[in-house]
PDB file of N, CA and C in Angstrom:
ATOM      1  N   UNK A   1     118.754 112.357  48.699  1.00  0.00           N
ATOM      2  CA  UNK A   1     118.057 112.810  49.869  1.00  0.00           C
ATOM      3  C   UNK A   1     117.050 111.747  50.282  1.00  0.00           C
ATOM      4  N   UNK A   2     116.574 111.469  51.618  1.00  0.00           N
ATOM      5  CA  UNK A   2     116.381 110.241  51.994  1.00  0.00           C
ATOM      6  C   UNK A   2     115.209 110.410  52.093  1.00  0.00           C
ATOM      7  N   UNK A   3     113.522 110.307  52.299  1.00  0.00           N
ATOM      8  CA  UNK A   3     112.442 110.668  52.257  1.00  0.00           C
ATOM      9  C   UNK A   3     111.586 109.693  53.596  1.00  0.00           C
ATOM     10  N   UNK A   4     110.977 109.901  53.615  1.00  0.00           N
ATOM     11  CA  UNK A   4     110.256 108.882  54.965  1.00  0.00           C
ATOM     12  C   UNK A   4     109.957 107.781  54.078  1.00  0.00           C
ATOM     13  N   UNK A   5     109.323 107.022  55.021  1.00  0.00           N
ATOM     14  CA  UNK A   5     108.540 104.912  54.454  1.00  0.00           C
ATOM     15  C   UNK A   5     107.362 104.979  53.794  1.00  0.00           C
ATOM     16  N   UNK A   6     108.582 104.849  52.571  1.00  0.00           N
ATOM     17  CA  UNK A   6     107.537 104.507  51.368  1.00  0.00           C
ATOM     18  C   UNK A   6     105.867 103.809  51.869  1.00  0.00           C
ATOM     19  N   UNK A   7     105.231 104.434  51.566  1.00  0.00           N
ATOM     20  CA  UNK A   7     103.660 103.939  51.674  1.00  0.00           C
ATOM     21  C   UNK A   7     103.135 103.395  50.563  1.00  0.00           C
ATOM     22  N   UNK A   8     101.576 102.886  50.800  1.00  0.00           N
ATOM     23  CA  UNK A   8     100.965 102.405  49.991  1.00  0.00           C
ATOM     24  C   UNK A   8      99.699 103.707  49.785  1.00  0.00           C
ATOM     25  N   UNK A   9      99.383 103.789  48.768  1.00  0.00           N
ATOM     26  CA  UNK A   9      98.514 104.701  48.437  1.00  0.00           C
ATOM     27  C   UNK A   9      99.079 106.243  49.248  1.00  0.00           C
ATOM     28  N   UNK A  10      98.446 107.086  49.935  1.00  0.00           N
ATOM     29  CA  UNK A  10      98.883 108.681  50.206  1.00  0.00           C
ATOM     30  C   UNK A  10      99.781 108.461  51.137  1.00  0.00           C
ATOM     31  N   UNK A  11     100.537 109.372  51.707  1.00  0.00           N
ATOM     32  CA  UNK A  11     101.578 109.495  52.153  1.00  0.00           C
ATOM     33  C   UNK A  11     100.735 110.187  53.842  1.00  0.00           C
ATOM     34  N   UNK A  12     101.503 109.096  54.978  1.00  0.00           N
ATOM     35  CA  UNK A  12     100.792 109.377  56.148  1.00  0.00           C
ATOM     36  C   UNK A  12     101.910 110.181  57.186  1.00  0.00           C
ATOM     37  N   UNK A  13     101.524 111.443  57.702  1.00  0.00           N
ATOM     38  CA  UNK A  13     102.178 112.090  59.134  1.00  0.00           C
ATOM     39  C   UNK A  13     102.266 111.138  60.228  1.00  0.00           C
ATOM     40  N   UNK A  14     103.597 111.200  60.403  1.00  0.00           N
ATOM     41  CA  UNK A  14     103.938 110.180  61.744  1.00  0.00           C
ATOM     42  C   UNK A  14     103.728 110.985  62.968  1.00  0.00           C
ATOM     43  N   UNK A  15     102.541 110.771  63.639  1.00  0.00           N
ATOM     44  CA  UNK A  15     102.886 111.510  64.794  1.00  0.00           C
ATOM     45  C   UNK A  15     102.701 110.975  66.239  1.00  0.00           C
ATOM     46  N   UNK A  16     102.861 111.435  67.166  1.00  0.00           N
ATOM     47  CA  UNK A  16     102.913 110.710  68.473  1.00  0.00           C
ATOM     48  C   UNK A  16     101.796 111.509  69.568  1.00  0.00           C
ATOM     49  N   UNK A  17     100.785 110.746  69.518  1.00  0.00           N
ATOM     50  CA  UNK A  17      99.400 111.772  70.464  1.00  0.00           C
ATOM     51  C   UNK A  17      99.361 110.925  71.751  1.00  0.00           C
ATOM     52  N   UNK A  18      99.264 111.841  72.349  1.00  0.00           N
ATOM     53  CA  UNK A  18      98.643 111.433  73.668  1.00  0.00           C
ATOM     54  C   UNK A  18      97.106 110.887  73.528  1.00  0.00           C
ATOM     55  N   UNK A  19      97.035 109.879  74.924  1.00  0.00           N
ATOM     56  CA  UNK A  19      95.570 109.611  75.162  1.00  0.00           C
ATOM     57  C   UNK A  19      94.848 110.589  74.518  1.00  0.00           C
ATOM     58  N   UNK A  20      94.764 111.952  75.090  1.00  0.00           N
ATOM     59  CA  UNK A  20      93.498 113.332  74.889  1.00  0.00           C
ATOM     60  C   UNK A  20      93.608 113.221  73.230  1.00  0.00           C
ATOM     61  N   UNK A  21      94.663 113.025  72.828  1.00  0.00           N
ATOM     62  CA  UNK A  21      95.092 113.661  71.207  1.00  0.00           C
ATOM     63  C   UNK A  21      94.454 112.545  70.582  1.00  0.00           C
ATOM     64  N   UNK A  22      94.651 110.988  70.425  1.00  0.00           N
ATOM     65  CA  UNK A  22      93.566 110.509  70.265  1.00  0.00           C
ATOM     66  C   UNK A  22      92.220 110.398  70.538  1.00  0.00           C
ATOM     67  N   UNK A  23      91.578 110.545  71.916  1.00  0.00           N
ATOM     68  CA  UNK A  23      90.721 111.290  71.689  1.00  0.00           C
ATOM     69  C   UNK A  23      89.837 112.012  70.798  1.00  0.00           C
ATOM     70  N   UNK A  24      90.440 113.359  70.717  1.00  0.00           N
ATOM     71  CA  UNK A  24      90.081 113.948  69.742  1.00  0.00           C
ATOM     72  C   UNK A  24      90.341 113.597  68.444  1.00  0.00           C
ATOM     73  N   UNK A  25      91.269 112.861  68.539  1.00  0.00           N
ATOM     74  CA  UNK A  25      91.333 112.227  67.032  1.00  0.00           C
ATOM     75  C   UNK A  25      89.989 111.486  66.145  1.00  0.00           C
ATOM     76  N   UNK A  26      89.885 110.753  67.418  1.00  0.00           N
ATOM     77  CA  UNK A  26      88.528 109.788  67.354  1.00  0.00           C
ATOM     78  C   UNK A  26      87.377 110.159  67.388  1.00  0.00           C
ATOM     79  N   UNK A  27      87.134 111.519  67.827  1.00  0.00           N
ATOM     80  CA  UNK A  27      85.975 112.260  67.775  1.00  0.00           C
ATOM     81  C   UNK A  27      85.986 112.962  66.561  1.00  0.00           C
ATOM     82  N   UNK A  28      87.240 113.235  65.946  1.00  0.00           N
ATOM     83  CA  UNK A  28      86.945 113.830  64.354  1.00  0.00           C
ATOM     84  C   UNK A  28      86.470 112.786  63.561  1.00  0.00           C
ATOM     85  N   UNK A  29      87.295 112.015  63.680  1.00  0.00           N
ATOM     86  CA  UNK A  29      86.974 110.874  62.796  1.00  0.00           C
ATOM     87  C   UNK A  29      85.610 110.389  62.846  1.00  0.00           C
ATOM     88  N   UNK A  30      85.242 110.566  64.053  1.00  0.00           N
ATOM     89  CA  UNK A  30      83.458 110.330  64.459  1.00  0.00           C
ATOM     90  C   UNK A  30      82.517 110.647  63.389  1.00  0.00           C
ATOM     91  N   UNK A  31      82.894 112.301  63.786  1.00  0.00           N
ATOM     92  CA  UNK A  31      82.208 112.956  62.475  1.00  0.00           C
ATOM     93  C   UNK A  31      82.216 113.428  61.336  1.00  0.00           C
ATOM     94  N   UNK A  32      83.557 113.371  61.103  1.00  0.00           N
ATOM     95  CA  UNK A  32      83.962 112.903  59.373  1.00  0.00           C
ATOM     96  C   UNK A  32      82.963 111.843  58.963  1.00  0.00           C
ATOM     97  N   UNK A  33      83.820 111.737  57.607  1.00  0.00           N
ATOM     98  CA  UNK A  33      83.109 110.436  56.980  1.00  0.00           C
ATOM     99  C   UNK A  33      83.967 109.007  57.263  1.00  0.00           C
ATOM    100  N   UNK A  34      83.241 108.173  58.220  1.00  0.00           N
ATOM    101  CA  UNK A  34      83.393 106.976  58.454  1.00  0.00           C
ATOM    102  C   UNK A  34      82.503 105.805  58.704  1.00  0.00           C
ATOM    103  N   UNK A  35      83.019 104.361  58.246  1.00  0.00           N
ATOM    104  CA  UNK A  35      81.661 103.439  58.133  1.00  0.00           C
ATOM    105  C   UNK A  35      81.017 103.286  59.992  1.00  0.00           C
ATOM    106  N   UNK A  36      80.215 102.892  60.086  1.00  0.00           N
ATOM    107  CA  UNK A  36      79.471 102.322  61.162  1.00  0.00           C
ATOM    108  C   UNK A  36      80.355 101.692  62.304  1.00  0.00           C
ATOM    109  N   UNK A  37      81.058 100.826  60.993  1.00  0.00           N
ATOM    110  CA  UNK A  37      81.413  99.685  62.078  1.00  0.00           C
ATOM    111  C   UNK A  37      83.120 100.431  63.032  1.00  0.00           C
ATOM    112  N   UNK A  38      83.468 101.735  62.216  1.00  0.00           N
ATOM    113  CA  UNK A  38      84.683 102.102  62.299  1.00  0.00           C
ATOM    114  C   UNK A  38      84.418 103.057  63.450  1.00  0.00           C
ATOM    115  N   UNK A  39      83.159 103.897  63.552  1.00  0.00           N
ATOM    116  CA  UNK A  39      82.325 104.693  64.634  1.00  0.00           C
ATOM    117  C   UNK A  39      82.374 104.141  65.556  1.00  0.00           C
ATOM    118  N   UNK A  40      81.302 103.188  65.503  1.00  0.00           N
ATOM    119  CA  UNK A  40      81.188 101.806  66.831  1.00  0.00           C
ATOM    120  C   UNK A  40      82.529 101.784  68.051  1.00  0.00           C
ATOM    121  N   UNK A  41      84.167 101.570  66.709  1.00  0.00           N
ATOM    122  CA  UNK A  41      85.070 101.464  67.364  1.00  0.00           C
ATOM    123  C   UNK A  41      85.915 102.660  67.830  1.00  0.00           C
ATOM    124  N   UNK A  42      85.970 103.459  67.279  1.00  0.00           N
ATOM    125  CA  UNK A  42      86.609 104.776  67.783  1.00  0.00           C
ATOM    126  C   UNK A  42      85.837 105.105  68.808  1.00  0.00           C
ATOM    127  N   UNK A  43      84.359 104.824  68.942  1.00  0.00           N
ATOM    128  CA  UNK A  43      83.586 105.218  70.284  1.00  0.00           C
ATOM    129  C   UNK A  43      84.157 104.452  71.514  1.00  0.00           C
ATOM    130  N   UNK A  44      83.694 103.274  71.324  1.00  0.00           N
ATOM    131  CA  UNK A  44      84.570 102.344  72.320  1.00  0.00           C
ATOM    132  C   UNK A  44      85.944 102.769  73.139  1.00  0.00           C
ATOM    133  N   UNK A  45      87.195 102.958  72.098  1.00  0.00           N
ATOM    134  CA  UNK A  45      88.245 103.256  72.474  1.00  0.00           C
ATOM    135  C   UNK A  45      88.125 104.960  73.213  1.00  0.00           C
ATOM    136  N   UNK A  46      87.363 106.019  72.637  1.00  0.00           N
ATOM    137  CA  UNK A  46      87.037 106.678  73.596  1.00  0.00           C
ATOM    138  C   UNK A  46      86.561 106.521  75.051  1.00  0.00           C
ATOM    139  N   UNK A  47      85.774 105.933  74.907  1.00  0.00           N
ATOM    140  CA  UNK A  47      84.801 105.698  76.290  1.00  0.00           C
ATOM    141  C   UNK A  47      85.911 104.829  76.887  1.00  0.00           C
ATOM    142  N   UNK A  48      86.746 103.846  76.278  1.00  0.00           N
ATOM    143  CA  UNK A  48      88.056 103.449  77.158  1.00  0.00           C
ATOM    144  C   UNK A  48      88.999 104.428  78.085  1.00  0.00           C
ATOM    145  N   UNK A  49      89.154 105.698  76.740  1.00  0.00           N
ATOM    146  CA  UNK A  49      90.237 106.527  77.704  1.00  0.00           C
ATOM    147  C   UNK A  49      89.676 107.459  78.830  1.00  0.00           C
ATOM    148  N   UNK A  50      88.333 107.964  78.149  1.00  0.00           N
ATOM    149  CA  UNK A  50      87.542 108.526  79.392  1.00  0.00           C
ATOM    150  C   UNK A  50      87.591 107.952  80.628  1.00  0.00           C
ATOM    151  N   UNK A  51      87.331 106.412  80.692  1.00  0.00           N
ATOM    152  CA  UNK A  51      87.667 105.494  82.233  1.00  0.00           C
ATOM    153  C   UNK A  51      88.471 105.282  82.694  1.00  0.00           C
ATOM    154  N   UNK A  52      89.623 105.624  82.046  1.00  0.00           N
ATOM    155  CA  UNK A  52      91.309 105.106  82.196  1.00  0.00           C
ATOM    156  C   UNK A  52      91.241 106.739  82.774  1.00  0.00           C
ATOM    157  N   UNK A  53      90.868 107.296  83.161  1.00  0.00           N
ATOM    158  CA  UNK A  53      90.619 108.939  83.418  1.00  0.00           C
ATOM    159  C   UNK A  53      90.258 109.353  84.784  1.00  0.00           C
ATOM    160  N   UNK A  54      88.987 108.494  84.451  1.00  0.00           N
ATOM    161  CA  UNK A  54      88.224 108.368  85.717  1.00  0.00           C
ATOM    162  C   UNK A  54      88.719 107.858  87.243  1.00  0.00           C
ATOM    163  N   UNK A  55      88.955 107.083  87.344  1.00  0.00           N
ATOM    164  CA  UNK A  55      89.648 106.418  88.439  1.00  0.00           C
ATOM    165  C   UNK A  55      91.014 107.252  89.489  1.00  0.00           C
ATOM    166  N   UNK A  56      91.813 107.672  88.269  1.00  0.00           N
ATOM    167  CA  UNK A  56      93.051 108.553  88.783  1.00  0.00           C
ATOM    168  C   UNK A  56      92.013 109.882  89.549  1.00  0.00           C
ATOM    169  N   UNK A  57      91.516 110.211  88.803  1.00  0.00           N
ATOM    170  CA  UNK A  57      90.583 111.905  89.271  1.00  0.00           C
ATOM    171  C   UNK A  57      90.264 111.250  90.379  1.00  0.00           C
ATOM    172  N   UNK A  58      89.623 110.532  90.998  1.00  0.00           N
ATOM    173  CA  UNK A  58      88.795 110.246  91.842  1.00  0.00           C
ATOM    174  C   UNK A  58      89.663 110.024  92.839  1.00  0.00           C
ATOM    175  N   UNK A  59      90.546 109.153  92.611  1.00  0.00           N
ATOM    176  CA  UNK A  59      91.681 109.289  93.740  1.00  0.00           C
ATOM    177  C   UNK A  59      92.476 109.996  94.064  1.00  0.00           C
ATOM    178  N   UNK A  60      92.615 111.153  92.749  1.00  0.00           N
ATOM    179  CA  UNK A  60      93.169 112.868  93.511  1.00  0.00           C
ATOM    180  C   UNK A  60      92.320 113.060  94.227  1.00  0.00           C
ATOM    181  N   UNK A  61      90.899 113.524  93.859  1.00  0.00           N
ATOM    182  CA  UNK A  61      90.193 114.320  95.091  1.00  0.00           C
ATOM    183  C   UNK A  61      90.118 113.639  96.206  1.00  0.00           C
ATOM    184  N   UNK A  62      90.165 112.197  96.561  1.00  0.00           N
ATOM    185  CA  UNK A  62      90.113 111.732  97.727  1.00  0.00           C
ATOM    186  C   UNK A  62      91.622 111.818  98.608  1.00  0.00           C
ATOM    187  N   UNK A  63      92.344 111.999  97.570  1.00  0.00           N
ATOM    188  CA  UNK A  63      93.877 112.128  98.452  1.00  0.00           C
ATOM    189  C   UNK A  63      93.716 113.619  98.950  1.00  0.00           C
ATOM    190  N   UNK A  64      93.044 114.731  98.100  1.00  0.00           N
ATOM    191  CA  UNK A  64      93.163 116.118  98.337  1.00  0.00           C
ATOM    192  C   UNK A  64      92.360 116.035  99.550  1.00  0.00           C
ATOM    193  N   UNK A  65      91.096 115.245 100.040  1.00  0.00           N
ATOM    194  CA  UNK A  65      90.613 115.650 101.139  1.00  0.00           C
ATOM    195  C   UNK A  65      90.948 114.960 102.372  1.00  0.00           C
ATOM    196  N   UNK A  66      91.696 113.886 101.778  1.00  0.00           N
ATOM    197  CA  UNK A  66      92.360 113.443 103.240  1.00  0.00           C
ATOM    198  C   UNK A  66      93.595 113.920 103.845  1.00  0.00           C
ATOM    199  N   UNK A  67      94.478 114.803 102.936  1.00  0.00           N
ATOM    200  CA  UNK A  67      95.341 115.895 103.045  1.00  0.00           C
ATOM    201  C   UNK A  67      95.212 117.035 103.419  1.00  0.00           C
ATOM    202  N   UNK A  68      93.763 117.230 103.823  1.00  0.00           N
ATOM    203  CA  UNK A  68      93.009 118.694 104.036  1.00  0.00           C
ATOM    204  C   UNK A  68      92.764 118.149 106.131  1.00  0.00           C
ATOM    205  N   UNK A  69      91.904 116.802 105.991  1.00  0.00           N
ATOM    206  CA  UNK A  69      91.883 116.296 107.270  1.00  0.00           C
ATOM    207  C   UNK A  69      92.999 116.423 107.854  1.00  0.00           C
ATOM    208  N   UNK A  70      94.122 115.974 107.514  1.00  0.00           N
ATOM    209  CA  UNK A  70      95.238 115.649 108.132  1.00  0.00           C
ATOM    210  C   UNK A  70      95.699 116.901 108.994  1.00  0.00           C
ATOM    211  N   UNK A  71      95.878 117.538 107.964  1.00  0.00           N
ATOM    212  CA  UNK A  71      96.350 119.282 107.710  1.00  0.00           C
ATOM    213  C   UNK A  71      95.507 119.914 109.231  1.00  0.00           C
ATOM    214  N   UNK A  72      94.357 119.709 109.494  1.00  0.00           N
ATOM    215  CA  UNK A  72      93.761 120.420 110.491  1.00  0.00           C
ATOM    216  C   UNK A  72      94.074 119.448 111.892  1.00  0.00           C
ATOM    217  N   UNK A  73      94.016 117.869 111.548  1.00  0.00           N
ATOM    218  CA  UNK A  73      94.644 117.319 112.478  1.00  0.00           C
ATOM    219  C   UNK A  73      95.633 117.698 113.267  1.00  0.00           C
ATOM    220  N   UNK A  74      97.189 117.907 112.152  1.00  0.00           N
ATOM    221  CA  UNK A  74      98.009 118.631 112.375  1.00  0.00           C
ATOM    222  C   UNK A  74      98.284 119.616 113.833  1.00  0.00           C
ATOM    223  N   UNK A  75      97.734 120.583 112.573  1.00  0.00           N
ATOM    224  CA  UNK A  75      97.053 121.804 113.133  1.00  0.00           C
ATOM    225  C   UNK A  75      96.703 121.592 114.876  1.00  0.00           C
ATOM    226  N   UNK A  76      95.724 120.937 115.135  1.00  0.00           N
ATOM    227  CA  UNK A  76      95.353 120.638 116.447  1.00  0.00           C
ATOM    228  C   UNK A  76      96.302 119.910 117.708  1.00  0.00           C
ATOM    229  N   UNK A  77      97.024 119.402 116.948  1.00  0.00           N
ATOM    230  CA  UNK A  77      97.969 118.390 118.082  1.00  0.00           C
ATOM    231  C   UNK A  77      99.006 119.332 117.695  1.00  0.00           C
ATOM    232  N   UNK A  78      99.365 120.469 117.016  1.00  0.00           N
ATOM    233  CA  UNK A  78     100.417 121.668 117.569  1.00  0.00           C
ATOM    234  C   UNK A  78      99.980 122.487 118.645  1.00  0.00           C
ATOM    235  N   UNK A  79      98.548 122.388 118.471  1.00  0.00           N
ATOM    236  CA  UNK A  79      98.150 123.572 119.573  1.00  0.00           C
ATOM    237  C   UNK A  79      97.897 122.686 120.732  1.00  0.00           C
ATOM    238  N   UNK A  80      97.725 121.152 120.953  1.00  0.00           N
ATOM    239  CA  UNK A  80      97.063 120.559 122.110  1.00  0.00           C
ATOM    240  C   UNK A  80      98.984 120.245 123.084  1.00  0.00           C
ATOM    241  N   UNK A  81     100.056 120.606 121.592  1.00  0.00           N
ATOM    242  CA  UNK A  81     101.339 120.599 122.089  1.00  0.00           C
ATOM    243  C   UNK A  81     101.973 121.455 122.921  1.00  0.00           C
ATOM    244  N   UNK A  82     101.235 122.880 122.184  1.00  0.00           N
ATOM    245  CA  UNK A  82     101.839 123.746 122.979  1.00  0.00           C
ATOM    246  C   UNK A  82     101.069 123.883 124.434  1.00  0.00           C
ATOM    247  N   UNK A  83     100.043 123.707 124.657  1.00  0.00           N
ATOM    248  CA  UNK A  83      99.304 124.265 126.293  1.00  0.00           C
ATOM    249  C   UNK A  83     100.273 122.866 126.708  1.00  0.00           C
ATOM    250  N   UNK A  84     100.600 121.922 126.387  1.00  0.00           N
ATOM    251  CA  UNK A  84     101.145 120.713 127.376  1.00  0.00           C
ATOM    252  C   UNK A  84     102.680 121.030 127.922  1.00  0.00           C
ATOM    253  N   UNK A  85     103.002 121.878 126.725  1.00  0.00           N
ATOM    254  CA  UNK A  85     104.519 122.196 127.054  1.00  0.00           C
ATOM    255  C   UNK A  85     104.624 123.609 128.050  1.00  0.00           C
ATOM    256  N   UNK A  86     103.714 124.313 127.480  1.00  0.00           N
ATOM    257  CA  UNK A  86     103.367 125.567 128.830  1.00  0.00           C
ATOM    258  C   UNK A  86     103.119 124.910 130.420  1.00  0.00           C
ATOM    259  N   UNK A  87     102.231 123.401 130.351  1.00  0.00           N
ATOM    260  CA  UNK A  87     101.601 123.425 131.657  1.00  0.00           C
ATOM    261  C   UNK A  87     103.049 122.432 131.837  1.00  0.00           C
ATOM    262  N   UNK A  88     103.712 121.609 131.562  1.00  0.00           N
ATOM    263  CA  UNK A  88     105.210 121.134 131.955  1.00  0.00           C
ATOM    264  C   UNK A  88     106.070 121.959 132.230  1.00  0.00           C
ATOM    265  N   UNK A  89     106.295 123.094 131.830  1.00  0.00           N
ATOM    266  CA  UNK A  89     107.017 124.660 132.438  1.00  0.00           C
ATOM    267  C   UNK A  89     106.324 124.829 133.652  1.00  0.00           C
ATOM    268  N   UNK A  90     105.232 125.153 133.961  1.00  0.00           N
ATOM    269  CA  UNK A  90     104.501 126.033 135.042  1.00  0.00           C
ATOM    270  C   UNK A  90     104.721 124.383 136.280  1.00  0.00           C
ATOM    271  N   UNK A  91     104.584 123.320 135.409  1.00  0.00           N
ATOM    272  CA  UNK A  91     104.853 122.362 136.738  1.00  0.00           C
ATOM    273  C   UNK A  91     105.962 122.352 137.086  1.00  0.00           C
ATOM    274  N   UNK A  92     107.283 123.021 136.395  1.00  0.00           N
ATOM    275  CA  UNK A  92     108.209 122.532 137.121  1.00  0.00           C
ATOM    276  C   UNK A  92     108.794 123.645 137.975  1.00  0.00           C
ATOM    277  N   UNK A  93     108.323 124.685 138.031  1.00  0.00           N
ATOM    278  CA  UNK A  93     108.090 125.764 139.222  1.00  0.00           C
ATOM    279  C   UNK A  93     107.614 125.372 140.676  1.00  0.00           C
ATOM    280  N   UNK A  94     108.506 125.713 141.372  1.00  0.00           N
ATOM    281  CA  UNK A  94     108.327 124.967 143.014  1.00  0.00           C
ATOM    282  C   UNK A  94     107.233 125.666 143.964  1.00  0.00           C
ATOM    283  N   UNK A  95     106.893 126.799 143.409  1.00  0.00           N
ATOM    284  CA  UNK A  95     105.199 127.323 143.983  1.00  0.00           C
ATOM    285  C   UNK A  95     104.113 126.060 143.098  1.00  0.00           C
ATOM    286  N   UNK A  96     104.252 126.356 141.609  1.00  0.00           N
ATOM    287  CA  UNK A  96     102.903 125.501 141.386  1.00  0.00           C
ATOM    288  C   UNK A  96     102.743 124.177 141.582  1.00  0.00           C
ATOM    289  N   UNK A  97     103.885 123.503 142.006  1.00  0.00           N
ATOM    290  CA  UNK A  97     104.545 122.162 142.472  1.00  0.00           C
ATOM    291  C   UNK A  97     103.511 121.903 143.770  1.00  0.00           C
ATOM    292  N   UNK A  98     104.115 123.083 144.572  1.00  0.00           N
ATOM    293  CA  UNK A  98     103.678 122.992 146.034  1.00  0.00           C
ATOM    294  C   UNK A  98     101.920 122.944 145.944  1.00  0.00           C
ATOM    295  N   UNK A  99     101.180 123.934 145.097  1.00  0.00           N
ATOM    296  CA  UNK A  99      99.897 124.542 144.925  1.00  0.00           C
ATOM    297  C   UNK A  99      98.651 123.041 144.580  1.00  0.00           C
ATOM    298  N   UNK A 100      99.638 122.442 143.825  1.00  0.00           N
ATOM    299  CA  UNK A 100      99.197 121.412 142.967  1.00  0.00           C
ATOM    300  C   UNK A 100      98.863 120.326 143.867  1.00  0.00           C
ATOM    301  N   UNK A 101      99.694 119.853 144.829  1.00  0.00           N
ATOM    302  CA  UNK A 101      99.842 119.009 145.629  1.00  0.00           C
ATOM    303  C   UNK A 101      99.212 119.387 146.746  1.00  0.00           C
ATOM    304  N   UNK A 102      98.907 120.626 147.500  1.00  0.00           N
ATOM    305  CA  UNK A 102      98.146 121.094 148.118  1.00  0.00           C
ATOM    306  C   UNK A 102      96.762 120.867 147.896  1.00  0.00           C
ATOM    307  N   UNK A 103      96.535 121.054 146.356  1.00  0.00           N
ATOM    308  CA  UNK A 103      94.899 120.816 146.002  1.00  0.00           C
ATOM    309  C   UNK A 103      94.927 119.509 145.939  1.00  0.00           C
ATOM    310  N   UNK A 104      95.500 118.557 146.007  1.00  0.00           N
ATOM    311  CA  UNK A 104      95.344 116.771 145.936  1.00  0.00           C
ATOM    312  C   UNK A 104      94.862 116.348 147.930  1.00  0.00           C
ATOM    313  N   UNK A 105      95.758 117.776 148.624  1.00  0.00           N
ATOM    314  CA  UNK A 105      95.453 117.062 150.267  1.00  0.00           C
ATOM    315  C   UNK A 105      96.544 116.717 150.365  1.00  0.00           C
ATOM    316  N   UNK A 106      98.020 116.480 149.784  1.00  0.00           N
ATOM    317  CA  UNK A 106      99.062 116.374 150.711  1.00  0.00           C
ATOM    318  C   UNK A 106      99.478 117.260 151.396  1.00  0.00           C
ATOM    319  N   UNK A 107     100.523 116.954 152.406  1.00  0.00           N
ATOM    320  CA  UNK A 107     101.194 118.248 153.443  1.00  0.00           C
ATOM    321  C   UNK A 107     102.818 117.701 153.024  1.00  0.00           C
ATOM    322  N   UNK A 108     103.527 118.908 153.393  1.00  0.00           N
ATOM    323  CA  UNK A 108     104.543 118.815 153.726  1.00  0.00           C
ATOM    324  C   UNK A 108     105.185 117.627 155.133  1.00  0.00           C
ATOM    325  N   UNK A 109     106.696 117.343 154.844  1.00  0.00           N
ATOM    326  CA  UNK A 109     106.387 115.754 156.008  1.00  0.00           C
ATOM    327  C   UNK A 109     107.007 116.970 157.306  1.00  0.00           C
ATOM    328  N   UNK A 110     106.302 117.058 158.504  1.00  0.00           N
ATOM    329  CA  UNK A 110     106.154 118.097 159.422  1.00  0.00           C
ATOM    330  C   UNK A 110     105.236 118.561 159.822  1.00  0.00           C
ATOM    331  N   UNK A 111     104.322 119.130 158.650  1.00  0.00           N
ATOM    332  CA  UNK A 111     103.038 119.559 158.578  1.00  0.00           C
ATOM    333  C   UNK A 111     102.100 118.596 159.130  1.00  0.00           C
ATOM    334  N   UNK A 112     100.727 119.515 159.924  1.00  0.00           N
ATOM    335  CA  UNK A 112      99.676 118.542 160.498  1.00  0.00           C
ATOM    336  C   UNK A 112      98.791 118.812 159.215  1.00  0.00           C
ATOM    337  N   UNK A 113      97.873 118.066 159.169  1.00  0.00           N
ATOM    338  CA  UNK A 113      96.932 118.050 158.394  1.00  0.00           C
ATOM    339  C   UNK A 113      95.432 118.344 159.104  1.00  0.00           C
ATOM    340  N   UNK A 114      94.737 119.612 158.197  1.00  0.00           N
ATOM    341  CA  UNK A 114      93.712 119.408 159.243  1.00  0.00           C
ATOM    342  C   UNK A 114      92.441 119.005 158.558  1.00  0.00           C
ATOM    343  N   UNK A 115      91.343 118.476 158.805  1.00  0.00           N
ATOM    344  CA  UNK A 115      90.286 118.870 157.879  1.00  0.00           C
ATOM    345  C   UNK A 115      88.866 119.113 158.417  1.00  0.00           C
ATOM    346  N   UNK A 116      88.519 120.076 157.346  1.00  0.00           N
ATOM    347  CA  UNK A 116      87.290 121.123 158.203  1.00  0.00           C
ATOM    348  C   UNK A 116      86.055 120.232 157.201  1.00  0.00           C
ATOM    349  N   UNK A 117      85.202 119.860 158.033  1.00  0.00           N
ATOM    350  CA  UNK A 117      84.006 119.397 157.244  1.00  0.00           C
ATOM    351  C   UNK A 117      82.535 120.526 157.595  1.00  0.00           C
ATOM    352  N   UNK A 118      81.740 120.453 156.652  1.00  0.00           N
ATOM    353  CA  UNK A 118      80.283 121.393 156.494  1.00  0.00           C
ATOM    354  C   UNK A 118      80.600 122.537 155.686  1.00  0.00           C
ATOM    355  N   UNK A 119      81.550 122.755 154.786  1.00  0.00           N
ATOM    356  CA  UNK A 119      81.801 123.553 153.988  1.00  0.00           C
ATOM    357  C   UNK A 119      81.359 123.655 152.363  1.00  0.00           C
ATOM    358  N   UNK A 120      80.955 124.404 152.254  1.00  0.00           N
ATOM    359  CA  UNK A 120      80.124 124.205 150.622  1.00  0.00           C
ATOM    360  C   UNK A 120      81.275 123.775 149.665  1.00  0.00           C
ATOM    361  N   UNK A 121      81.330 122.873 148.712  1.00  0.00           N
ATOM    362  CA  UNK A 121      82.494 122.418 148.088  1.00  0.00           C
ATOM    363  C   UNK A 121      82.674 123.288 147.108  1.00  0.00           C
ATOM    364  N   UNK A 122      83.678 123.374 146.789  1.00  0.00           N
ATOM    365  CA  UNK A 122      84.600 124.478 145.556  1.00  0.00           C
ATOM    366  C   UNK A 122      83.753 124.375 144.444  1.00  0.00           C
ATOM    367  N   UNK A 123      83.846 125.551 143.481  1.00  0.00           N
ATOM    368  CA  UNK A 123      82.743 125.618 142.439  1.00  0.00           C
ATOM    369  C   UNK A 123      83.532 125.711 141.038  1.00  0.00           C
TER     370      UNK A 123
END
């Protein structure tokens, strides 16, 4: 029967940790019994993965709020879509055609044109 790799002195668990799992690895080991200089370094390599941490987070929440902007952006140029597509319907109706062009001062070609001045202007 075949046994795992032979070691030197105790026999070590092979295992496979994530960043966090070291981590915490390194924080036991913190406060176990270990020399100074071995503290020093397990701190270090912590405070490494903590920053290797940092950066990604920061650029979720900034992606989450520019995905939130967008989102209402969105939002607004559906609704600034729809009154444009209502008022392109209502223009292509041959009363509001006529109505429209009436309020600019054209006439029909036939039509006289008249114009009345001393009138209080439209409100």
């Amino acid at each position: 029967m075949a046994r795992g790799p032979k070691t030197r002195g105790a026999s070590f668990v092979h295992l496979r940790l994530t960043a966090a799992g070291w981590a915490v690895f390194g924080i036991a080991l913190l406060v176990g019994v270990a020399t100074a200089r071995s503290q020093a370094s397990l701190l270090f390599v912590l405070f490494g993965v903590v920053a290797l941490y940092i950066s990604p987070s920061i650029h979720l929440v900034e992606t989450w709020q520019e995905s939130k902007q967008r989102r209402s952006q969105v939002t607004e140029l559906r609704r600034e879509n729809h009154v444009l597509r209502a008022r392109q319907a209502a223009l292509r109706d041959p009363r509001t055609l006529e109505r429209e062009a009436r309020r600019l001062g054209l006439v029909k070609p036939g039509e006289r044109a008249y114009v009345v001045r001393g009138l209080p202007r439209d409100r």
